[in-house]
C-alpha atoms as a PDB file:
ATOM      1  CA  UNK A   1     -55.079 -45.132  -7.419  1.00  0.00           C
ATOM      2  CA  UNK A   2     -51.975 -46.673  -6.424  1.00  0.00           C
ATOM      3  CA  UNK A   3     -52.250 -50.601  -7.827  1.00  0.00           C
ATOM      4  CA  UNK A   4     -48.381 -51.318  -7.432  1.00  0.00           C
ATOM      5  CA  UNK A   5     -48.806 -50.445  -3.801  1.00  0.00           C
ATOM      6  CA  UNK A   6     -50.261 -53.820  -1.732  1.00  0.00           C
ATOM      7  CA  UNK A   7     -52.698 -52.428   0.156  1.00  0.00           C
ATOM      8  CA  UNK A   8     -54.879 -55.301   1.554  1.00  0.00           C
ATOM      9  CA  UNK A   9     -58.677 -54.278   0.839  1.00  0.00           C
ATOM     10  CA  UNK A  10     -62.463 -55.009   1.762  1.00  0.00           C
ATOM     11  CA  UNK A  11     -64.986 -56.040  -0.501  1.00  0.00           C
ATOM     12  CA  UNK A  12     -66.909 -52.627  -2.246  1.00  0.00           C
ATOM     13  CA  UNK A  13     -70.081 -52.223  -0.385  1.00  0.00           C
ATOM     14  CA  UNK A  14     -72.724 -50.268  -2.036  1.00  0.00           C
ATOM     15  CA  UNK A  15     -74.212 -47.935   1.523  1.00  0.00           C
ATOM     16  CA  UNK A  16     -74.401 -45.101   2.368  1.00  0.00           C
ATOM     17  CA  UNK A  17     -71.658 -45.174   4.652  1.00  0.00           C
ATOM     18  CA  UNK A  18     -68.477 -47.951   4.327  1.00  0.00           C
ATOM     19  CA  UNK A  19     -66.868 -50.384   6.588  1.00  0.00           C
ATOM     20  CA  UNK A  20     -63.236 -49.581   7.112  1.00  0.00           C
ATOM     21  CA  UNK A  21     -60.945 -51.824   6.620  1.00  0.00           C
ATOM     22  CA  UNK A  22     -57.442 -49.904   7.400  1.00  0.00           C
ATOM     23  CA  UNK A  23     -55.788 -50.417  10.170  1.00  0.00           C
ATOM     24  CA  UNK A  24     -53.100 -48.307  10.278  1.00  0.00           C
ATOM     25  CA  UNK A  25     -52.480 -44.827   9.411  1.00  0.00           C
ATOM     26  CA  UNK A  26     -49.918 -44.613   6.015  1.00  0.00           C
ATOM     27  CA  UNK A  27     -49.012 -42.193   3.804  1.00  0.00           C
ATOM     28  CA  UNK A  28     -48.382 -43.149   0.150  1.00  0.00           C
ATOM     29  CA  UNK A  29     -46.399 -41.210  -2.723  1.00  0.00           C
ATOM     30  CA  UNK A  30     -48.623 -41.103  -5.937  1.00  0.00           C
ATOM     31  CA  UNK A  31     -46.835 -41.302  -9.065  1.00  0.00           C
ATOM     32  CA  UNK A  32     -46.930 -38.586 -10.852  1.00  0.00           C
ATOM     33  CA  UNK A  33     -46.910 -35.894  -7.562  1.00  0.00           C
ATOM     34  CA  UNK A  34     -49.001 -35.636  -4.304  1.00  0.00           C
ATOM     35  CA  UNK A  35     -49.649 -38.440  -1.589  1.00  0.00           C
ATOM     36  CA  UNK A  36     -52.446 -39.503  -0.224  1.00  0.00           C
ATOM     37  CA  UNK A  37     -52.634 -40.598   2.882  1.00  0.00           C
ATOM     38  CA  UNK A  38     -54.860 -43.816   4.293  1.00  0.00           C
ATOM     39  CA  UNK A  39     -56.079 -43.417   7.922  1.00  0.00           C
ATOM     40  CA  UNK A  40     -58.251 -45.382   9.751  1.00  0.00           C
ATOM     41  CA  UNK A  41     -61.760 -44.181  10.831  1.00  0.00           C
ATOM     42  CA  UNK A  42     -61.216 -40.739   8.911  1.00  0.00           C
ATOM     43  CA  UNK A  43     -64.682 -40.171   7.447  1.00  0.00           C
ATOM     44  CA  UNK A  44     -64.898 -36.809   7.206  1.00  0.00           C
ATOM     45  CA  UNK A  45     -62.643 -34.077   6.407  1.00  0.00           C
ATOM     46  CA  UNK A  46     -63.554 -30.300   7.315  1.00  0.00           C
ATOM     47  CA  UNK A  47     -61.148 -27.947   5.669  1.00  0.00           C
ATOM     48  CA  UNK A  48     -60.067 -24.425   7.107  1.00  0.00           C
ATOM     49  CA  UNK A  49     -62.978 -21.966   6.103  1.00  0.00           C
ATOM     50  CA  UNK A  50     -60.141 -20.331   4.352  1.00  0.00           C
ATOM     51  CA  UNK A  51     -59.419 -22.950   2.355  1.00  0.00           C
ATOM     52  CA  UNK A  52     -63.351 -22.885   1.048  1.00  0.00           C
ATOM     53  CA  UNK A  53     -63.634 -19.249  -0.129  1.00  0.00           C
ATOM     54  CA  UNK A  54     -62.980 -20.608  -3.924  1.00  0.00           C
ATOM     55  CA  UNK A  55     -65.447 -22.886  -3.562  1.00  0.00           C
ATOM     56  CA  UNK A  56     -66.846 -22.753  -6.902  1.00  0.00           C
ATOM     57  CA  UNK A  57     -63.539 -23.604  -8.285  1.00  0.00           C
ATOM     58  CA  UNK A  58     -64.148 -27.580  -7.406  1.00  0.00           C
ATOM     59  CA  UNK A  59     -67.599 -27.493  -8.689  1.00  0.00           C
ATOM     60  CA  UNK A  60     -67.003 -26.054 -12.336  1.00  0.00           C
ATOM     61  CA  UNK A  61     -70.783 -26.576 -13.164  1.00  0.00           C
ATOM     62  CA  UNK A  62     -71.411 -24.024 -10.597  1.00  0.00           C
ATOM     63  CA  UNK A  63     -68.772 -21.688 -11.724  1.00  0.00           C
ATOM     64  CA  UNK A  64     -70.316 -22.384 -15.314  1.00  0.00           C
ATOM     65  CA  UNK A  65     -73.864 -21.700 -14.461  1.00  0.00           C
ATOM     66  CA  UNK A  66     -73.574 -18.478 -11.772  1.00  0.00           C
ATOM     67  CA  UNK A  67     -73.306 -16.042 -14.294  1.00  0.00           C
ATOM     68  CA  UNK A  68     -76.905 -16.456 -14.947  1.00  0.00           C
ATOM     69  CA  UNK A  69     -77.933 -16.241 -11.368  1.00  0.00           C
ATOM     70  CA  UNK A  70     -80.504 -13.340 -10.933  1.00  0.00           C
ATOM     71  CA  UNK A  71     -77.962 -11.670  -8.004  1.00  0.00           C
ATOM     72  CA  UNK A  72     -74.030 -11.396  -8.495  1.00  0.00           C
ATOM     73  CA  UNK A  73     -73.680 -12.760  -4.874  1.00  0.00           C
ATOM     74  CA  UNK A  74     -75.842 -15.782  -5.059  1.00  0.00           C
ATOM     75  CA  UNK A  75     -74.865 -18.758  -2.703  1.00  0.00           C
ATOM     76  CA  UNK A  76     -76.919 -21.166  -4.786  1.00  0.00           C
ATOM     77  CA  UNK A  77     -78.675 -22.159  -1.599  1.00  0.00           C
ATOM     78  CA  UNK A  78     -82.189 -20.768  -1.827  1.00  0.00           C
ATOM     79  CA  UNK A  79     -81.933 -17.076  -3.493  1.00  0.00           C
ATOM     80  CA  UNK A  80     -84.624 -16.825  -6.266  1.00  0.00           C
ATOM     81  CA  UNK A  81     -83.310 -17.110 -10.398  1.00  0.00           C
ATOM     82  CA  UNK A  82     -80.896 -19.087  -9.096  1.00  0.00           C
ATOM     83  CA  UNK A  83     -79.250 -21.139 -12.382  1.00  0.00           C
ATOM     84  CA  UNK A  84     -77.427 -23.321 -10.486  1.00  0.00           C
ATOM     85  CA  UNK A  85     -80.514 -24.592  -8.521  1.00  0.00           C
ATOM     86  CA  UNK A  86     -82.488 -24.496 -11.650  1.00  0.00           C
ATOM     87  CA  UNK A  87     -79.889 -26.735 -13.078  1.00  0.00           C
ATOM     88  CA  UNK A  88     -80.357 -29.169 -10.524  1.00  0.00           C
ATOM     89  CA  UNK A  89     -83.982 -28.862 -10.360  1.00  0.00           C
ATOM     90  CA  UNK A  90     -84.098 -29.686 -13.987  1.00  0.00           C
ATOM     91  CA  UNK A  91     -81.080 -32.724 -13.925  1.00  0.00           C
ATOM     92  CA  UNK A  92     -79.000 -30.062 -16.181  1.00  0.00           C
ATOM     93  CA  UNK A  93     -76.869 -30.800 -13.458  1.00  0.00           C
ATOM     94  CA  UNK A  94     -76.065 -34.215 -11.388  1.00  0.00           C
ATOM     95  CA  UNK A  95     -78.317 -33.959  -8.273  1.00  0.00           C
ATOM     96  CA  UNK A  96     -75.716 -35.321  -5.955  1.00  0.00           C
ATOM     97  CA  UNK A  97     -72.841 -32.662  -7.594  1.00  0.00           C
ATOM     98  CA  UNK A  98     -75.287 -29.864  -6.008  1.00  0.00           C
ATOM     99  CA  UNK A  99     -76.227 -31.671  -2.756  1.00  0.00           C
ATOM    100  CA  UNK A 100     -72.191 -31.970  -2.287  1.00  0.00           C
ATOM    101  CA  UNK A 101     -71.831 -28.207  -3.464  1.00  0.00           C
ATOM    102  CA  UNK A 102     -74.774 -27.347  -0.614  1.00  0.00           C
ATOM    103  CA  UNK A 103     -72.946 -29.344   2.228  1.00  0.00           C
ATOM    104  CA  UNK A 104     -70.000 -27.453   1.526  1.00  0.00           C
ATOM    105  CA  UNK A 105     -71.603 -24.360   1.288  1.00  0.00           C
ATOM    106  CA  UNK A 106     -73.352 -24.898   4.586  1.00  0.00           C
ATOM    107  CA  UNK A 107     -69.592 -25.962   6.128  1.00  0.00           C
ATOM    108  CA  UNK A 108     -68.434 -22.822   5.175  1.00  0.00           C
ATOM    109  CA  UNK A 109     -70.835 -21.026   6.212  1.00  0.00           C
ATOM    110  CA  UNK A 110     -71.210 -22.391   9.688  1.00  0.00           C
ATOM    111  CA  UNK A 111     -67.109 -22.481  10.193  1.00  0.00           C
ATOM    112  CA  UNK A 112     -67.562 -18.746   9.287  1.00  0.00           C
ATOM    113  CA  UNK A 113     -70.207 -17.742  11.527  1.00  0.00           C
ATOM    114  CA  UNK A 114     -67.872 -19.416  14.116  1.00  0.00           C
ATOM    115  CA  UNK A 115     -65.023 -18.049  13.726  1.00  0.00           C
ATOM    116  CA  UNK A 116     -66.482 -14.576  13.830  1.00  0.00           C
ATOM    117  CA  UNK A 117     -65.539 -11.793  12.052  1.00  0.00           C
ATOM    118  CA  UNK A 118     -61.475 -11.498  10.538  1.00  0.00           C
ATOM    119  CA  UNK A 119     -59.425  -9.606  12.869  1.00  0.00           C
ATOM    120  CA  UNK A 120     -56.753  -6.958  11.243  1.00  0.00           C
ATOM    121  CA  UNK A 121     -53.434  -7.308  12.576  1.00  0.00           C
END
């Protein structure tokens, strides 16, 4: 992403899970806007449920396909007619895309359920 920057790396190592290699947490400037920022250990990242409502939005397959979901509130999880399944089902759409969109799903879901319900101020 960065290949000015000298970041010392590992070898690629096709698992399930990498090895890390960084040692030190570091933020870095990306050229054309944003940062990213390399931290040791960080495997996982669990956003604020908030921050999932639009979840669709990073999965533009899904947003594609919904409108022919038999129900207008379908989570794509296990409701019946669901496109979006069927589009997995059938590898109209990448298997791993809707396994990622399900984990996310599931996140949000559970972060929700949490949280309880939204209190008015």
């Amino acid at each position: 992403m960065i290949p000015e920057a000298e970041i010392r790396t590992g070898e690629l190592v096709r698992a399930e899970e990498g090895r890390h290699t960084t040692t030190a947490s570091r933020l870095y400037d990306l050229p054309h806007s944003g940062h990213l920022i390399d931290s040791p250990g960080v495997r996982d990242y669990a956003p604020a449920p908030e921050q999932l409502e639009p979840l669709s939005l990073g999965f533009v397959e899904v947003a594609r396909l919904a409108p022919g979901c038999r129900f207008g509130d379908c989570r794509h999880l296990r409701e019946p007619e669901c496109a979006v399944r069927e589009a997995a089902e059938s590898g109209a759409m990448h298997p791993r895309r809707y396994e990622s969109y399900r984990r996310l799903r599931r996140l949000y879901d559970s972060l929700r359920e949490a949280r309880g319900p939204k209190r008015r101020t």
